[in-house]
C-alpha atoms as a PDB file:
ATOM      1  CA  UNK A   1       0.000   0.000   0.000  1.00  0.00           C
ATOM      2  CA  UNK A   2       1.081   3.540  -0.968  1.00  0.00           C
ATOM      3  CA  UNK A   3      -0.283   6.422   1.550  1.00  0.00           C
ATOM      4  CA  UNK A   4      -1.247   9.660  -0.476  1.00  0.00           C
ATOM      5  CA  UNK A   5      -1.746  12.944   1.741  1.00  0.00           C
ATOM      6  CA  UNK A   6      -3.641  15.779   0.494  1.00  0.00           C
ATOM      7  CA  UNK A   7      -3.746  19.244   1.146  1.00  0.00           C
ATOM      8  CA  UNK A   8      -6.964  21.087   2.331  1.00  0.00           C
ATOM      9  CA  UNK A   9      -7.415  22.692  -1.344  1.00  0.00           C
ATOM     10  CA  UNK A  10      -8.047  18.825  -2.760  1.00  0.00           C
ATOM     11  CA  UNK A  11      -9.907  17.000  -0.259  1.00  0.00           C
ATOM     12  CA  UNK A  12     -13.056  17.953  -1.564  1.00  0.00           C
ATOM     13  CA  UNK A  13     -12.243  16.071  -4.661  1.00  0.00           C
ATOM     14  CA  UNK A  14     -11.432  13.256  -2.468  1.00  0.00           C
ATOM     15  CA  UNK A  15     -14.173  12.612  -0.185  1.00  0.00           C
ATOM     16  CA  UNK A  16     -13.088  15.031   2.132  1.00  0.00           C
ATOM     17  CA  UNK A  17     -10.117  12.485   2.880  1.00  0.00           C
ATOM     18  CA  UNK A  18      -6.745  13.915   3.738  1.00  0.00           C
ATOM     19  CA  UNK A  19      -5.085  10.543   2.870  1.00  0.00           C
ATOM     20  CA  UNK A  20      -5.902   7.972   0.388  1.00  0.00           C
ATOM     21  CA  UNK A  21      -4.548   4.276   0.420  1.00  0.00           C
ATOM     22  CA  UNK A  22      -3.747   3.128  -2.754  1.00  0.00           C
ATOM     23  CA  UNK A  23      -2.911  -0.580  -3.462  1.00  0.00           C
ATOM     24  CA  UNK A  24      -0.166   0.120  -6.562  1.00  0.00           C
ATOM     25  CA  UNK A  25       3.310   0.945  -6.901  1.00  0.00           C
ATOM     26  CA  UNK A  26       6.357   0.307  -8.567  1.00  0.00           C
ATOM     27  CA  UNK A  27       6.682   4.163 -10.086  1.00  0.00           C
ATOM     28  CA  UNK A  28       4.503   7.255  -9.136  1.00  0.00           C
ATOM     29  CA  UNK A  29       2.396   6.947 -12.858  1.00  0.00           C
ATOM     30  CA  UNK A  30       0.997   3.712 -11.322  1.00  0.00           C
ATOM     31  CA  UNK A  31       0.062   5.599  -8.027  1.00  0.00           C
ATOM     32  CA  UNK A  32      -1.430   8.193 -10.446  1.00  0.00           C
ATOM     33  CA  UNK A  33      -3.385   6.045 -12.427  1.00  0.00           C
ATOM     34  CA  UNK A  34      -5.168   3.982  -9.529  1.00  0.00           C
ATOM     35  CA  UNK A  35      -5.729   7.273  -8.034  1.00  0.00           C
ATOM     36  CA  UNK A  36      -7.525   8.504 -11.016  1.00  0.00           C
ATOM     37  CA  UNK A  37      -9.785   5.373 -11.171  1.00  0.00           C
ATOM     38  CA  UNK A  38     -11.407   5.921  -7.705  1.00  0.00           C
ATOM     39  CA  UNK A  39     -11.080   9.843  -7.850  1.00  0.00           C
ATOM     40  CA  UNK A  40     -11.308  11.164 -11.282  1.00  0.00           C
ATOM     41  CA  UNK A  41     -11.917  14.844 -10.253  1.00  0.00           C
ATOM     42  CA  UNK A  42      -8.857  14.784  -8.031  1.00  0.00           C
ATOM     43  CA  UNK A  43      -6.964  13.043 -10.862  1.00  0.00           C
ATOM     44  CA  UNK A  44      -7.467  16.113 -13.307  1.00  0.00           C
ATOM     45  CA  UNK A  45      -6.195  18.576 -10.699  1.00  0.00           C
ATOM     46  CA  UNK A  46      -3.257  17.048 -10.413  1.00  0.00           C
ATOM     47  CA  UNK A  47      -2.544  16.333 -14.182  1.00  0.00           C
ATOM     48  CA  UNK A  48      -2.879  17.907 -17.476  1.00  0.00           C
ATOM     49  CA  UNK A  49      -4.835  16.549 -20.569  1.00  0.00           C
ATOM     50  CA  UNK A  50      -1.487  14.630 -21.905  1.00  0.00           C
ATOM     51  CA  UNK A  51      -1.054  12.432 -18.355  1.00  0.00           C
ATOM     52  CA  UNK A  52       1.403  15.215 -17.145  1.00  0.00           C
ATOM     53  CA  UNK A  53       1.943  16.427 -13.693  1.00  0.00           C
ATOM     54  CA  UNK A  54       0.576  20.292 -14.059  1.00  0.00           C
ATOM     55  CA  UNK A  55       3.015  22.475 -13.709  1.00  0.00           C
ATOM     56  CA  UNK A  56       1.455  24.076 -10.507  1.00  0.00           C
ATOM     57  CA  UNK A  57       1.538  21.110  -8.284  1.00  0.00           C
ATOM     58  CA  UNK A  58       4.305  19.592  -6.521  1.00  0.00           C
ATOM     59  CA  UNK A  59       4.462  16.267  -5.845  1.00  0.00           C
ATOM     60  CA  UNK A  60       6.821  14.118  -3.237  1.00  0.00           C
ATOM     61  CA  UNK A  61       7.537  10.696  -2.612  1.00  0.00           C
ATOM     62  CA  UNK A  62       9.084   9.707   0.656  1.00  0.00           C
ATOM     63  CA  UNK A  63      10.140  13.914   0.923  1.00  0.00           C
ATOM     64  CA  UNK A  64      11.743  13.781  -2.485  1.00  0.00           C
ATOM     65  CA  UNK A  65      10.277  16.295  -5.414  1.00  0.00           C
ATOM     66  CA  UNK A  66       9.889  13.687  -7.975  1.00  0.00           C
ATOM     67  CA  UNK A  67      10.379  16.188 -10.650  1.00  0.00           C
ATOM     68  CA  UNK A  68      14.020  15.600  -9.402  1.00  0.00           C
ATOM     69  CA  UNK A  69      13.903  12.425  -9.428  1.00  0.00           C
ATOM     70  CA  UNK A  70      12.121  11.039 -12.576  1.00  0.00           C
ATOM     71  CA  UNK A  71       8.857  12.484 -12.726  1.00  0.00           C
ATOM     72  CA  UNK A  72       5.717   9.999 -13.428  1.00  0.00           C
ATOM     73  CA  UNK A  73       9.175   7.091 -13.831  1.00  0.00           C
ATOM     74  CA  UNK A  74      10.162   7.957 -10.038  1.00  0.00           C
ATOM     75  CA  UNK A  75      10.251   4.952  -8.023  1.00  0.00           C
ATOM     76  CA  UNK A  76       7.493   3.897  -5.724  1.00  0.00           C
ATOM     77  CA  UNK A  77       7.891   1.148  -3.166  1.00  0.00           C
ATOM     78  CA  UNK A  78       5.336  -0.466  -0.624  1.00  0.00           C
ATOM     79  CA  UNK A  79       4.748   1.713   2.524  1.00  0.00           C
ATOM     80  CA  UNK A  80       5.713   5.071   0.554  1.00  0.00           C
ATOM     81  CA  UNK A  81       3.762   8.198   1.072  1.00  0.00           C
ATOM     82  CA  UNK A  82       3.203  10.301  -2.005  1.00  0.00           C
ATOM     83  CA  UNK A  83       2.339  14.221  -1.140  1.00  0.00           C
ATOM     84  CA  UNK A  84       0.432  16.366  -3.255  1.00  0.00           C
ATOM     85  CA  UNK A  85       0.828  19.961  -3.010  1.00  0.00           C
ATOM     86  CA  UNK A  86      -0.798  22.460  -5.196  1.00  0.00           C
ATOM     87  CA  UNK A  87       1.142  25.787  -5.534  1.00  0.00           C
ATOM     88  CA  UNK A  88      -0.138  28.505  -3.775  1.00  0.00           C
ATOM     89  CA  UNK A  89      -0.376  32.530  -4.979  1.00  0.00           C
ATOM     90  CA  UNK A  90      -1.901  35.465  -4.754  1.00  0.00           C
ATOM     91  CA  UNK A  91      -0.845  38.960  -3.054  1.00  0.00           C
END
């Protein structure tokens, strides 16, 4: 099982859950994809139309930013947690 936290911003596409279990692994695509099966709304904040991460949202596995460390390829392994974090703005 992989442990997905969410921010307040997308629990509401979640159920109101701050953490998901997700029974996949092996890179953070898989996570992604059985993700977007239960929670399709949540899926399309977090990519774009193409299966890409959006540009605005940061996402860590085990405290790593995977877009250091192989994007949607980065390595996933049983008992990870995977942290989304959309970018925040404003002024």
């Amino acid at each position: 099982m992989v442990t997905v936290l969410l921010p307040g911003p997308l629990r509401g596409e979640a159920g109101g859950a701050s953490r998901l279990s997700v029974d996949a692994g092996g890179t953070l695509g898989a996570v992604l994809d059985e993700l977007a099966a239960d929670h399709p709304r949540l899926a399309r904040r977090i990519r774009d139309e193409r299966g890409e991460l959006r540009r605005y949202v940061n996402v860590y596995v085990d405290g790593e930013d995977c877009r250091h460390s192989g994007g949607l390829a980065t390595p996933v392994g049983e008992g990870a947690q995977v942290q989304v974090l959309p970018s925040v703005a404003g002024g």
